[in-house]
C-alpha atoms as a PDB file:
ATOM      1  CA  UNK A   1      33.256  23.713   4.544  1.00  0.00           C
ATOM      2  CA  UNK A   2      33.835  20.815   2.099  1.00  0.00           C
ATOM      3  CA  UNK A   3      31.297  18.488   4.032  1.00  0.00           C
ATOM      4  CA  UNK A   4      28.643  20.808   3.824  1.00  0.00           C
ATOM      5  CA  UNK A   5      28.802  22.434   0.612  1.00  0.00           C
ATOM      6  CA  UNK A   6      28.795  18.294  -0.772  1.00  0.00           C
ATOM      7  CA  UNK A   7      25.653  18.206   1.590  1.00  0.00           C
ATOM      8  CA  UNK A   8      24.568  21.210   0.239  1.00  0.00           C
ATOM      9  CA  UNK A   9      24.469  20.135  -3.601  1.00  0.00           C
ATOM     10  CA  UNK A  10      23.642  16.083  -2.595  1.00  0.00           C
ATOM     11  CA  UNK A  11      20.274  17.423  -0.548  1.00  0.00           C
ATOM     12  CA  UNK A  12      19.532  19.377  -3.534  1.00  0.00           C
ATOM     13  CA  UNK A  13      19.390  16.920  -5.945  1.00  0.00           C
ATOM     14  CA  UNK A  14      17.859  14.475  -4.172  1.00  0.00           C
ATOM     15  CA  UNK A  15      15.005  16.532  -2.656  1.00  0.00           C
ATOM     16  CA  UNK A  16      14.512  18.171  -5.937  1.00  0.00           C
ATOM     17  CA  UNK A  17      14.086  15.078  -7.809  1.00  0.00           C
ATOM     18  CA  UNK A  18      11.717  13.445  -5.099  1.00  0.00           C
ATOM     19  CA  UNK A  19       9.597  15.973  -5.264  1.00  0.00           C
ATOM     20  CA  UNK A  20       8.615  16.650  -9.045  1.00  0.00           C
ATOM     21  CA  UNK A  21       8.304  13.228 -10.170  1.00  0.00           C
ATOM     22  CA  UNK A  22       5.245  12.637  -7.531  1.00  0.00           C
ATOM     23  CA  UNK A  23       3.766  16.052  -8.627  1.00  0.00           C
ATOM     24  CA  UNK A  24       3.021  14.853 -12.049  1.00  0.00           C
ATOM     25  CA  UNK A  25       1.647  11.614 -11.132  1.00  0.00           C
ATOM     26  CA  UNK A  26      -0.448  12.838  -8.148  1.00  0.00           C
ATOM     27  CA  UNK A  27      -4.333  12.704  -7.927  1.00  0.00           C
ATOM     28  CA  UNK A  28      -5.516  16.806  -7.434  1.00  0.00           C
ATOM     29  CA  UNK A  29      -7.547  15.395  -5.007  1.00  0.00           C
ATOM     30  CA  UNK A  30      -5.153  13.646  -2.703  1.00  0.00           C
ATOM     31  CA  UNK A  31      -2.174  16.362  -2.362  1.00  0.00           C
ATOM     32  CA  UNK A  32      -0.096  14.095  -0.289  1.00  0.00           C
ATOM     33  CA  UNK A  33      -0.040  10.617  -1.468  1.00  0.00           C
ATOM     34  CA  UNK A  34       3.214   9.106  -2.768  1.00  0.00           C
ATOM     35  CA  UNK A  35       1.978   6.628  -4.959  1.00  0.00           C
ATOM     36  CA  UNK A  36       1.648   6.756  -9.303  1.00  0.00           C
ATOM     37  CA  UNK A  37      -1.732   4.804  -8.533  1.00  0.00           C
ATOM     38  CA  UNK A  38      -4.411   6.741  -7.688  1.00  0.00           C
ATOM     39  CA  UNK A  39      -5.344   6.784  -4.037  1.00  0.00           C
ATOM     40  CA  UNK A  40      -8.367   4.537  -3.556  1.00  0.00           C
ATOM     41  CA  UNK A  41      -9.036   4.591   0.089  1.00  0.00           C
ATOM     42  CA  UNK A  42     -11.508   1.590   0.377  1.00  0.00           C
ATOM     43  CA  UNK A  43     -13.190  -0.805  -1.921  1.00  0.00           C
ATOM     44  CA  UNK A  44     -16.555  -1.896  -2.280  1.00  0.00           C
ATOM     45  CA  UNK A  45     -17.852  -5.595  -3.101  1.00  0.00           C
ATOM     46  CA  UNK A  46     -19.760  -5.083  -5.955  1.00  0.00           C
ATOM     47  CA  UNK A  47     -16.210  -3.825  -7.826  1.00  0.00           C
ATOM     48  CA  UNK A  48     -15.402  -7.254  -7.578  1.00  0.00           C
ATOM     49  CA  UNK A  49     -18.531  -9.933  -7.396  1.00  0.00           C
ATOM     50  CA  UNK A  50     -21.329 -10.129  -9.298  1.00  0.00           C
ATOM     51  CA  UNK A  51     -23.157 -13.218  -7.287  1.00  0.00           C
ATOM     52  CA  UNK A  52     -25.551 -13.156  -4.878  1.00  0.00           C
ATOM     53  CA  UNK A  53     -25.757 -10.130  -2.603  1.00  0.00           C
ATOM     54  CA  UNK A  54     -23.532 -10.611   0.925  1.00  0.00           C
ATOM     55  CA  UNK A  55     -25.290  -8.294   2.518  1.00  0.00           C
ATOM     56  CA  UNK A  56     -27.014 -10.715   4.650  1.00  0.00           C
ATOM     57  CA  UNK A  57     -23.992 -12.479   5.580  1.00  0.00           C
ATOM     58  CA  UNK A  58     -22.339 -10.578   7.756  1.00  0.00           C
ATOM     59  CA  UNK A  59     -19.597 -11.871   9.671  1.00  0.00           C
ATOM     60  CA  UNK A  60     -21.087 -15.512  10.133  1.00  0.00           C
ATOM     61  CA  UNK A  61     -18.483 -17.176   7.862  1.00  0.00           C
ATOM     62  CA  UNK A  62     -16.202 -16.871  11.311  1.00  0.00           C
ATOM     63  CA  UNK A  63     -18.189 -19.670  13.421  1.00  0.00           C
ATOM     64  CA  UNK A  64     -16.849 -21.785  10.648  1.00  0.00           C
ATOM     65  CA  UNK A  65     -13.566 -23.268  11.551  1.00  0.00           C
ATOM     66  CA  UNK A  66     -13.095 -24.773   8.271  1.00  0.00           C
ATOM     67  CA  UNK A  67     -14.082 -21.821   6.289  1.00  0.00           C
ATOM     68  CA  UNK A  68     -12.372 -19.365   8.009  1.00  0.00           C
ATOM     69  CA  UNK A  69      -9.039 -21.213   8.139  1.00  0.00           C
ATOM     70  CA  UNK A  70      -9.885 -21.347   4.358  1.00  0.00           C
ATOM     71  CA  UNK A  71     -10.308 -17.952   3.996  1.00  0.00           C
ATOM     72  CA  UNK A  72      -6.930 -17.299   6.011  1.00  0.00           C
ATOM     73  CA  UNK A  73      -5.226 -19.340   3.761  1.00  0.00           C
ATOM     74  CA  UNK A  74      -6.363 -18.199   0.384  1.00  0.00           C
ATOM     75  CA  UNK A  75      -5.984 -14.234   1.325  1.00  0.00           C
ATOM     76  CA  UNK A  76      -2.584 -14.907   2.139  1.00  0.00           C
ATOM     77  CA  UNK A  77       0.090 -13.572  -0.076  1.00  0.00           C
ATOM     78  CA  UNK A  78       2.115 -16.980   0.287  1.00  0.00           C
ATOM     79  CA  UNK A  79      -0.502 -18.858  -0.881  1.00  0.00           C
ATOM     80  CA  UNK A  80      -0.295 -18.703  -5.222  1.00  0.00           C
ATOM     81  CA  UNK A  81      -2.691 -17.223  -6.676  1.00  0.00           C
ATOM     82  CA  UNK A  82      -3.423 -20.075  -8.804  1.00  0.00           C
ATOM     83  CA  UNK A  83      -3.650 -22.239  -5.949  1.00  0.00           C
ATOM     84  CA  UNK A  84      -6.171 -20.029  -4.064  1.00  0.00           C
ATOM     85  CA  UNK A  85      -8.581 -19.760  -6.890  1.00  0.00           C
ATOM     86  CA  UNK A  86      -8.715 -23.399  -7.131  1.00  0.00           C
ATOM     87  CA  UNK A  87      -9.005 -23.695  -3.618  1.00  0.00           C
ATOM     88  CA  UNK A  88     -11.895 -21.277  -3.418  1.00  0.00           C
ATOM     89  CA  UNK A  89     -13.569 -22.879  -6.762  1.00  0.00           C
ATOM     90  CA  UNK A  90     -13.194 -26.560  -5.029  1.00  0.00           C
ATOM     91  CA  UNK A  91     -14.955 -25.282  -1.669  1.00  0.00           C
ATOM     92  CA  UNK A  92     -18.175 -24.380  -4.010  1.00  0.00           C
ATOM     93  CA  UNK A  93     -19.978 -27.717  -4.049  1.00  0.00           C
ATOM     94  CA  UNK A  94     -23.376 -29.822  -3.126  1.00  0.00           C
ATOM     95  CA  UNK A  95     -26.743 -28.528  -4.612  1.00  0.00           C
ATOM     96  CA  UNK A  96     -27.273 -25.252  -5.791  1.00  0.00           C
ATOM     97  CA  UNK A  97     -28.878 -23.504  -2.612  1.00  0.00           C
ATOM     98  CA  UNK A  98     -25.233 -25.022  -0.863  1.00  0.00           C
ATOM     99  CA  UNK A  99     -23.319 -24.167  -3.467  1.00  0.00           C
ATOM    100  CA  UNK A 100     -24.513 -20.407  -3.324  1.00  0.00           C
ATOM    101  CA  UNK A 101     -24.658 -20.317   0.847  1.00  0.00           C
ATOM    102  CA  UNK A 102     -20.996 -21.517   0.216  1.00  0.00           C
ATOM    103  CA  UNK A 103     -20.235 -18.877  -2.166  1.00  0.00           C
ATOM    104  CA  UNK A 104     -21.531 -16.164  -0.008  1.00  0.00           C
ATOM    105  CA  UNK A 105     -20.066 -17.229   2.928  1.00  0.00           C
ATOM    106  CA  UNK A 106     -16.513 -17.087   1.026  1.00  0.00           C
ATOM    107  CA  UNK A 107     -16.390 -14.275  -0.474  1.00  0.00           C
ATOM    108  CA  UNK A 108     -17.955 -12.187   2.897  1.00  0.00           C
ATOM    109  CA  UNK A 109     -14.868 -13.420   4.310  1.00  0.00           C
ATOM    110  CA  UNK A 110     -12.434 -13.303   1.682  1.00  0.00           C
ATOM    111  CA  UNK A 111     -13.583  -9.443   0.971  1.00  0.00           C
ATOM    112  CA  UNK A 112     -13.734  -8.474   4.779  1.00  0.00           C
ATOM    113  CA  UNK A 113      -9.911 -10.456   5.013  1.00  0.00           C
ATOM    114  CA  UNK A 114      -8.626  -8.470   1.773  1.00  0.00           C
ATOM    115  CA  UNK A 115     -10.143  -5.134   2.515  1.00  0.00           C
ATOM    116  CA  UNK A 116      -9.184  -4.951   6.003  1.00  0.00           C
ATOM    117  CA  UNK A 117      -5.667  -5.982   5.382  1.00  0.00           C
ATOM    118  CA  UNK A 118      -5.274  -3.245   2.240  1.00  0.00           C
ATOM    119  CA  UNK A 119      -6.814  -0.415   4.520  1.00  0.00           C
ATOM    120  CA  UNK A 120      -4.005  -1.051   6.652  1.00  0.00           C
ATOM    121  CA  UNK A 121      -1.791  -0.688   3.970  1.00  0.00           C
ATOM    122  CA  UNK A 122      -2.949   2.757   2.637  1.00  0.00           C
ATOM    123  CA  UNK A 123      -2.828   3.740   6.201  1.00  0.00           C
ATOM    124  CA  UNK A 124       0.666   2.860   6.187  1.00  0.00           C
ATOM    125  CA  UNK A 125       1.523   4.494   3.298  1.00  0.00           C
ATOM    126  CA  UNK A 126      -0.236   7.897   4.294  1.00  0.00           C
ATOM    127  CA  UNK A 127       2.119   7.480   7.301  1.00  0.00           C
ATOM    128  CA  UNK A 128       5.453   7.058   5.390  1.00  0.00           C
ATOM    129  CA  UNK A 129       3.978  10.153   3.459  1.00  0.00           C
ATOM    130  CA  UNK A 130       3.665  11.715   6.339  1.00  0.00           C
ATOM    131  CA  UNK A 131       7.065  11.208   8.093  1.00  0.00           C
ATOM    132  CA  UNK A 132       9.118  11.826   4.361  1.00  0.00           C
ATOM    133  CA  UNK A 133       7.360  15.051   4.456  1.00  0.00           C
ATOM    134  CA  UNK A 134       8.192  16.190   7.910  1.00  0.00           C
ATOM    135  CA  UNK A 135      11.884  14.857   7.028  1.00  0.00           C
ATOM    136  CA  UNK A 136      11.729  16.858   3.838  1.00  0.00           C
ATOM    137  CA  UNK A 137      10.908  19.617   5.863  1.00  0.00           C
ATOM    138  CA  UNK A 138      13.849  19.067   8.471  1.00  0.00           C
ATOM    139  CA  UNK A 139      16.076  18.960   5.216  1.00  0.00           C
ATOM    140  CA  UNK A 140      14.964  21.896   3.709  1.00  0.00           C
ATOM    141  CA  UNK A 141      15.614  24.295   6.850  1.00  0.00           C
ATOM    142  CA  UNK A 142      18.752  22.751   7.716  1.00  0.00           C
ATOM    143  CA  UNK A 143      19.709  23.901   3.875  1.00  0.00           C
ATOM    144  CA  UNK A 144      18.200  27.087   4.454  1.00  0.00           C
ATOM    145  CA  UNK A 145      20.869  27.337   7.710  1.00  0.00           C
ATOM    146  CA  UNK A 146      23.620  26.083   5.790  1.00  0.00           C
ATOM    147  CA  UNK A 147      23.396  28.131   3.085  1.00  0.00           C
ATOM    148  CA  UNK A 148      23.197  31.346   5.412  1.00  0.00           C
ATOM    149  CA  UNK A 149      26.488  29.780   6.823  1.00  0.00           C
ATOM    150  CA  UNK A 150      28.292  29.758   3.861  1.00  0.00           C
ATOM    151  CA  UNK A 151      31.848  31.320   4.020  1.00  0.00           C
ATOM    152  CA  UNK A 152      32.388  31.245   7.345  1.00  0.00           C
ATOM    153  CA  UNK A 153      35.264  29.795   9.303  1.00  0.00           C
ATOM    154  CA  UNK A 154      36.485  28.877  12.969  1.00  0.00           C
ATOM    155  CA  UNK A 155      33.576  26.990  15.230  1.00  0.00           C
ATOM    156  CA  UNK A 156      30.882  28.639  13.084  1.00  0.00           C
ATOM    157  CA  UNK A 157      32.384  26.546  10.018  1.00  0.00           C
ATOM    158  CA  UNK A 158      32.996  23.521  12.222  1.00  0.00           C
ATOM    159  CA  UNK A 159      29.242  23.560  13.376  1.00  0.00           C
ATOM    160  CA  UNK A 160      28.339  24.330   9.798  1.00  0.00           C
ATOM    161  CA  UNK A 161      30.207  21.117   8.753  1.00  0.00           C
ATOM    162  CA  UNK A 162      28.633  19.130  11.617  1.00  0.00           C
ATOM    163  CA  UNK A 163      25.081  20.225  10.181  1.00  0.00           C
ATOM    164  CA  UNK A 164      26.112  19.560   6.931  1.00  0.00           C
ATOM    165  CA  UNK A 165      26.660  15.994   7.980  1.00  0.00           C
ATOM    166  CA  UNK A 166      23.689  15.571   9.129  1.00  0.00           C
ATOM    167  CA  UNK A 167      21.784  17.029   6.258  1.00  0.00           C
ATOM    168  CA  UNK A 168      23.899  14.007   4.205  1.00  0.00           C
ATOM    169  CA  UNK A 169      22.639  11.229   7.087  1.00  0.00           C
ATOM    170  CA  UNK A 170      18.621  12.692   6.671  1.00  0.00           C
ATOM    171  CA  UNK A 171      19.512  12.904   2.916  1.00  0.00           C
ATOM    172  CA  UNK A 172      20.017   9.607   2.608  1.00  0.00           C
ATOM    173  CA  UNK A 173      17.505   8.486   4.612  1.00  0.00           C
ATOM    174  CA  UNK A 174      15.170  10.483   2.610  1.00  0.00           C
ATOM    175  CA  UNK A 175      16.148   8.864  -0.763  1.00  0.00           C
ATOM    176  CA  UNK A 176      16.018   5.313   0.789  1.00  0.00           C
ATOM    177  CA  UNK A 177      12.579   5.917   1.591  1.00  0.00           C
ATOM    178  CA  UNK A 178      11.587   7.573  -1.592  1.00  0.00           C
ATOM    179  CA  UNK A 179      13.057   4.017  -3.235  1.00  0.00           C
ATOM    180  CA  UNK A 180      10.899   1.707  -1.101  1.00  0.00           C
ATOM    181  CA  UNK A 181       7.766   3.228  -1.614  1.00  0.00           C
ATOM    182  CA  UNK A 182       7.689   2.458  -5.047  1.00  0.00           C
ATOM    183  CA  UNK A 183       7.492  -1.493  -4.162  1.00  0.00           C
ATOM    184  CA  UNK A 184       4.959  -0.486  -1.488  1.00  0.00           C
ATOM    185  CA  UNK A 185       2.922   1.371  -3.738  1.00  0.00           C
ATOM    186  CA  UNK A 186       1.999  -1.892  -5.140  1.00  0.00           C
ATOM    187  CA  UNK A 187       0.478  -3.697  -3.133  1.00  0.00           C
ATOM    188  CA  UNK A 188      -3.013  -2.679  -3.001  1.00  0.00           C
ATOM    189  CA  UNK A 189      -3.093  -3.320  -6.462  1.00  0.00           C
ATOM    190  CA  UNK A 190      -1.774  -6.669  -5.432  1.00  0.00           C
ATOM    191  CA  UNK A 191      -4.096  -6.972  -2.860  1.00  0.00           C
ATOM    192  CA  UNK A 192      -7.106  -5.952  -5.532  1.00  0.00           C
ATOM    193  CA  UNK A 193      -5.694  -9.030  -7.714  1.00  0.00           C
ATOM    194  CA  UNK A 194      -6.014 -11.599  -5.752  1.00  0.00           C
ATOM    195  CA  UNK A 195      -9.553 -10.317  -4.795  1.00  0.00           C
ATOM    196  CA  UNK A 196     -10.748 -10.399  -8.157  1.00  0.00           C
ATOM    197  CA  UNK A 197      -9.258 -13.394  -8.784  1.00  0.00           C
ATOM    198  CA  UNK A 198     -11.050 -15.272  -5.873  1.00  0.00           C
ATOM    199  CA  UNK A 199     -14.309 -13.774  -6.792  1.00  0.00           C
ATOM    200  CA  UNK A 200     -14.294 -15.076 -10.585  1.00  0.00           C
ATOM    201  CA  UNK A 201     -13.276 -18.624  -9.851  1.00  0.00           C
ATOM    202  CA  UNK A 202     -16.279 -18.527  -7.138  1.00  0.00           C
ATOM    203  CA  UNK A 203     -18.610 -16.896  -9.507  1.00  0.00           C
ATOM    204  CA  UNK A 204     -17.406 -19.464 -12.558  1.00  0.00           C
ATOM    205  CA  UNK A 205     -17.999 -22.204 -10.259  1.00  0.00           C
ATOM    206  CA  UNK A 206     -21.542 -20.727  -9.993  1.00  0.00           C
ATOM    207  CA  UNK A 207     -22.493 -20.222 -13.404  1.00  0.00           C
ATOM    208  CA  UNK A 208     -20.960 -23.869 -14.287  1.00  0.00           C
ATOM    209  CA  UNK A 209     -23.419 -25.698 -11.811  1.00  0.00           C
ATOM    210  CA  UNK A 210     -26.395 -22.673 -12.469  1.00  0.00           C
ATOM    211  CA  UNK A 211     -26.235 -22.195  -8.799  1.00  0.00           C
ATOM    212  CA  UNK A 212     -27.640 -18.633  -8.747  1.00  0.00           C
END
Protein backbone atom coordinates (compact mmCIF):
# COMPACT_ATOMS: atom_id res chain seq x y z
CA UNK A 1 0.00 0.00 0.00
CA UNK A 2 3.13 2.22 -0.07
CA UNK A 3 2.25 3.58 -3.68
CA UNK A 4 -0.97 4.66 -2.74
CA UNK A 5 -0.81 5.99 0.60
CA UNK A 6 2.36 8.40 -1.19
CA UNK A 7 -0.52 9.07 -3.78
CA UNK A 8 -2.74 9.56 -1.16
CA UNK A 9 -0.77 12.46 0.75
CA UNK A 10 0.96 13.87 -2.87
CA UNK A 11 -2.90 14.38 -4.35
CA UNK A 12 -3.63 16.05 -1.20
CA UNK A 13 -1.29 18.58 -1.20
CA UNK A 14 -1.35 19.40 -4.49
CA UNK A 15 -5.15 19.63 -4.98
CA UNK A 16 -5.40 21.44 -1.76
CA UNK A 17 -3.03 24.05 -2.65
CA UNK A 18 -4.51 24.55 -6.28
CA UNK A 19 -7.53 25.17 -5.09
CA UNK A 20 -7.31 27.98 -2.30
CA UNK A 21 -4.91 30.16 -3.89
CA UNK A 22 -7.50 30.79 -6.97
CA UNK A 23 -10.34 31.24 -4.37
CA UNK A 24 -8.88 34.35 -3.01
CA UNK A 25 -8.01 35.90 -6.19
CA UNK A 26 -11.26 34.98 -8.03
CA UNK A 27 -13.88 37.54 -9.38
CA UNK A 28 -17.51 36.52 -7.33
CA UNK A 29 -18.81 36.89 -10.52
CA UNK A 30 -16.86 34.44 -12.59
CA UNK A 31 -16.74 31.20 -10.18
CA UNK A 32 -14.58 29.30 -12.53
CA UNK A 33 -11.87 31.29 -14.01
CA UNK A 34 -8.24 30.46 -13.19
CA UNK A 35 -6.70 33.60 -13.67
CA UNK A 36 -5.49 36.53 -10.68
CA UNK A 37 -6.77 39.06 -13.47
CA UNK A 38 -10.13 39.63 -13.53
CA UNK A 39 -12.06 37.94 -16.28
CA UNK A 40 -12.81 40.52 -18.97
CA UNK A 41 -14.56 38.65 -21.64
CA UNK A 42 -14.38 41.25 -24.54
CA UNK A 43 -13.16 44.73 -25.02
CA UNK A 44 -14.60 47.65 -26.45
CA UNK A 45 -12.78 50.41 -28.71
CA UNK A 46 -13.41 53.33 -26.94
CA UNK A 47 -11.18 51.64 -23.80
CA UNK A 48 -8.49 52.19 -26.02
CA UNK A 49 -8.92 55.19 -28.82
CA UNK A 50 -10.02 58.37 -28.43
CA UNK A 51 -9.95 59.48 -32.39
CA UNK A 52 -12.44 59.56 -34.70
CA UNK A 53 -15.34 57.15 -34.32
CA UNK A 54 -14.76 53.58 -36.44
CA UNK A 55 -18.00 52.91 -36.50
CA UNK A 56 -18.34 53.62 -40.07
CA UNK A 57 -15.47 51.63 -41.03
CA UNK A 58 -16.35 48.42 -40.80
CA UNK A 59 -14.32 45.82 -42.21
CA UNK A 60 -13.12 47.88 -45.37
CA UNK A 61 -9.49 48.16 -44.16
CA UNK A 62 -9.35 44.31 -45.70
CA UNK A 63 -9.60 45.35 -49.58
CA UNK A 64 -6.36 46.98 -48.69
CA UNK A 65 -3.49 44.71 -49.37
CA UNK A 66 -1.05 47.02 -47.97
CA UNK A 67 -2.95 47.87 -44.91
CA UNK A 68 -3.99 44.71 -43.99
CA UNK A 69 -0.59 43.04 -44.36
CA UNK A 70 0.25 46.06 -42.07
CA UNK A 71 -2.12 45.33 -39.69
CA UNK A 72 -0.97 41.51 -39.69
CA UNK A 73 2.29 42.53 -39.00
CA UNK A 74 1.96 45.02 -36.23
CA UNK A 75 -0.69 42.71 -34.14
CA UNK A 76 1.76 40.12 -34.19
CA UNK A 77 3.47 39.22 -31.01
CA UNK A 78 6.92 38.86 -32.95
CA UNK A 79 6.79 42.07 -34.13
CA UNK A 80 8.34 44.63 -30.97
CA UNK A 81 6.26 46.63 -29.66
CA UNK A 82 8.36 49.53 -30.30
CA UNK A 83 8.62 48.67 -33.77
CA UNK A 84 4.83 48.38 -34.32
CA UNK A 85 4.01 51.71 -32.88
CA UNK A 86 6.37 53.29 -35.16
CA UNK A 87 5.14 51.37 -37.87
CA UNK A 88 1.55 52.33 -37.22
CA UNK A 89 2.63 56.17 -36.45
CA UNK A 90 4.67 56.17 -39.99
CA UNK A 91 1.48 54.77 -41.96
CA UNK A 92 -0.47 58.12 -40.66
CA UNK A 93 0.50 60.60 -43.36
CA UNK A 94 -0.74 63.10 -46.37
CA UNK A 95 -3.34 65.86 -45.44
CA UNK A 96 -5.42 65.76 -42.59
CA UNK A 97 -8.75 64.20 -44.08
CA UNK A 98 -5.91 61.17 -45.27
CA UNK A 99 -4.27 61.20 -42.36
CA UNK A 100 -7.57 60.54 -40.29
CA UNK A 101 -9.18 57.96 -43.16
CA UNK A 102 -5.70 56.31 -42.48
CA UNK A 103 -6.08 56.33 -38.86
CA UNK A 104 -9.47 54.85 -38.92
CA UNK A 105 -8.81 52.38 -41.24
CA UNK A 106 -5.84 51.11 -38.82
CA UNK A 107 -7.06 50.95 -35.88
CA UNK A 108 -10.65 49.11 -37.27
CA UNK A 109 -8.26 46.57 -38.19
CA UNK A 110 -5.78 46.53 -35.60
CA UNK A 111 -8.81 46.34 -32.87
CA UNK A 112 -10.87 43.68 -34.90
CA UNK A 113 -7.08 41.66 -35.29
CA UNK A 114 -6.38 42.10 -31.37
CA UNK A 115 -9.83 41.44 -30.10
CA UNK A 116 -10.52 38.51 -32.11
CA UNK A 117 -7.26 36.89 -31.37
CA UNK A 118 -7.68 37.60 -27.27
CA UNK A 119 -11.35 36.17 -27.40
CA UNK A 120 -9.78 33.14 -28.50
CA UNK A 121 -7.59 33.20 -25.78
CA UNK A 122 -10.15 33.56 -22.89
CA UNK A 123 -11.95 30.86 -24.67
CA UNK A 124 -9.01 28.81 -24.25
CA UNK A 125 -8.49 29.46 -20.93
CA UNK A 126 -12.24 28.78 -19.85
CA UNK A 127 -11.42 25.42 -21.54
CA UNK A 128 -8.23 24.52 -19.55
CA UNK A 129 -10.57 25.61 -16.58
CA UNK A 130 -12.80 23.42 -17.62
CA UNK A 131 -10.78 20.18 -18.20
CA UNK A 132 -8.50 20.92 -14.63
CA UNK A 133 -11.82 20.87 -13.05
CA UNK A 134 -13.20 17.70 -14.45
CA UNK A 135 -9.53 16.23 -13.67
CA UNK A 136 -9.83 17.62 -10.18
CA UNK A 137 -12.88 15.89 -9.98
CA UNK A 138 -11.45 12.43 -11.31
CA UNK A 139 -8.74 13.02 -8.50
CA UNK A 140 -10.88 13.65 -5.83
CA UNK A 141 -13.09 10.34 -6.22
CA UNK A 142 -10.27 8.22 -6.95
CA UNK A 143 -9.03 9.58 -3.26
CA UNK A 144 -12.33 9.07 -1.97
CA UNK A 145 -11.82 5.10 -3.30
CA UNK A 146 -8.48 4.90 -2.02
CA UNK A 147 -9.02 6.01 1.14
CA UNK A 148 -12.06 3.49 1.62
CA UNK A 149 -9.31 0.93 0.54
CA UNK A 150 -7.05 1.59 3.08
CA UNK A 151 -5.72 -1.51 5.02
CA UNK A 152 -6.46 -3.95 2.82
CA UNK A 153 -4.26 -6.62 1.32
CA UNK A 154 -4.11 -9.43 -1.47
CA UNK A 155 -5.63 -8.19 -5.12
CA UNK A 156 -7.78 -5.61 -3.30
CA UNK A 157 -4.34 -3.92 -2.15
CA UNK A 158 -2.72 -4.62 -5.51
CA UNK A 159 -5.68 -2.81 -7.34
CA UNK A 160 -5.55 -0.21 -4.62
CA UNK A 161 -1.84 0.36 -5.50
CA UNK A 162 -2.60 0.35 -9.25
CA UNK A 163 -5.21 3.28 -8.54
CA UNK A 164 -2.95 4.88 -6.44
CA UNK A 165 -0.63 5.15 -9.38
CA UNK A 166 -2.76 6.60 -11.30
CA UNK A 167 -3.99 9.18 -8.88
CA UNK A 168 0.11 10.15 -8.87
CA UNK A 169 0.07 10.21 -13.07
CA UNK A 170 -3.45 12.67 -12.95
CA UNK A 171 -1.68 14.36 -9.96
CA UNK A 172 0.91 15.43 -11.80
CA UNK A 173 -0.75 16.28 -14.64
CA UNK A 174 -2.93 18.40 -12.59
CA UNK A 175 -0.05 20.47 -11.06
CA UNK A 176 1.64 20.88 -14.53
CA UNK A 177 -1.36 22.49 -15.66
CA UNK A 178 -2.00 24.57 -12.64
CA UNK A 179 1.88 25.92 -13.45
CA UNK A 180 1.18 26.89 -17.07
CA UNK A 181 -1.74 28.79 -16.60
CA UNK A 182 -0.10 31.30 -14.76
CA UNK A 183 2.03 32.32 -18.05
CA UNK A 184 -1.27 31.98 -19.95
CA UNK A 185 -3.07 34.11 -17.74
CA UNK A 186 -1.08 36.83 -19.20
CA UNK A 187 -1.63 37.26 -22.22
CA UNK A 188 -4.69 39.18 -22.63
CA UNK A 189 -3.13 41.66 -20.69
CA UNK A 190 -0.42 41.34 -23.25
CA UNK A 191 -2.68 41.40 -25.89
CA UNK A 192 -4.45 44.77 -24.22
CA UNK A 193 -0.73 46.32 -24.35
CA UNK A 194 0.04 46.24 -27.51
CA UNK A 195 -3.52 47.57 -28.32
CA UNK A 196 -3.10 50.55 -26.39
CA UNK A 197 0.07 51.03 -27.53
CA UNK A 198 -0.93 51.10 -31.30
CA UNK A 199 -3.79 53.35 -30.59
CA UNK A 200 -1.61 56.22 -28.83
CA UNK A 201 1.13 56.37 -31.41
CA UNK A 202 -1.90 56.66 -34.07
CA UNK A 203 -3.71 59.14 -32.01
CA UNK A 204 -0.17 61.20 -31.27
CA UNK A 205 0.41 61.16 -34.85
CA UNK A 206 -3.03 62.86 -35.05
CA UNK A 207 -2.82 65.48 -32.63
CA UNK A 208 0.90 66.34 -34.01
CA UNK A 209 -0.43 67.11 -37.64
CA UNK A 210 -4.18 68.44 -36.02
CA UNK A 211 -5.66 65.84 -38.19
CA UNK A 212 -8.95 65.45 -36.26
Amino acid sequence: MKTAAAALGAALITIGSAWTAPARAADPRHPDWPCQQLEVPSLTVAAFWAGPSIDDVGDTWRNDPTLSNLVLKISARRTPLPEAEKAAADFVTGPAEQRTAKAKLLIAGVFATLSGERTQVVAGIKRFAARQKELRDKITAELTTLRSDQGTSGDDAAASDRLGEQVAWDTRIFDERRHTISYVCEVPGVIEQRLGGIARSVQGKLDEGGGQ
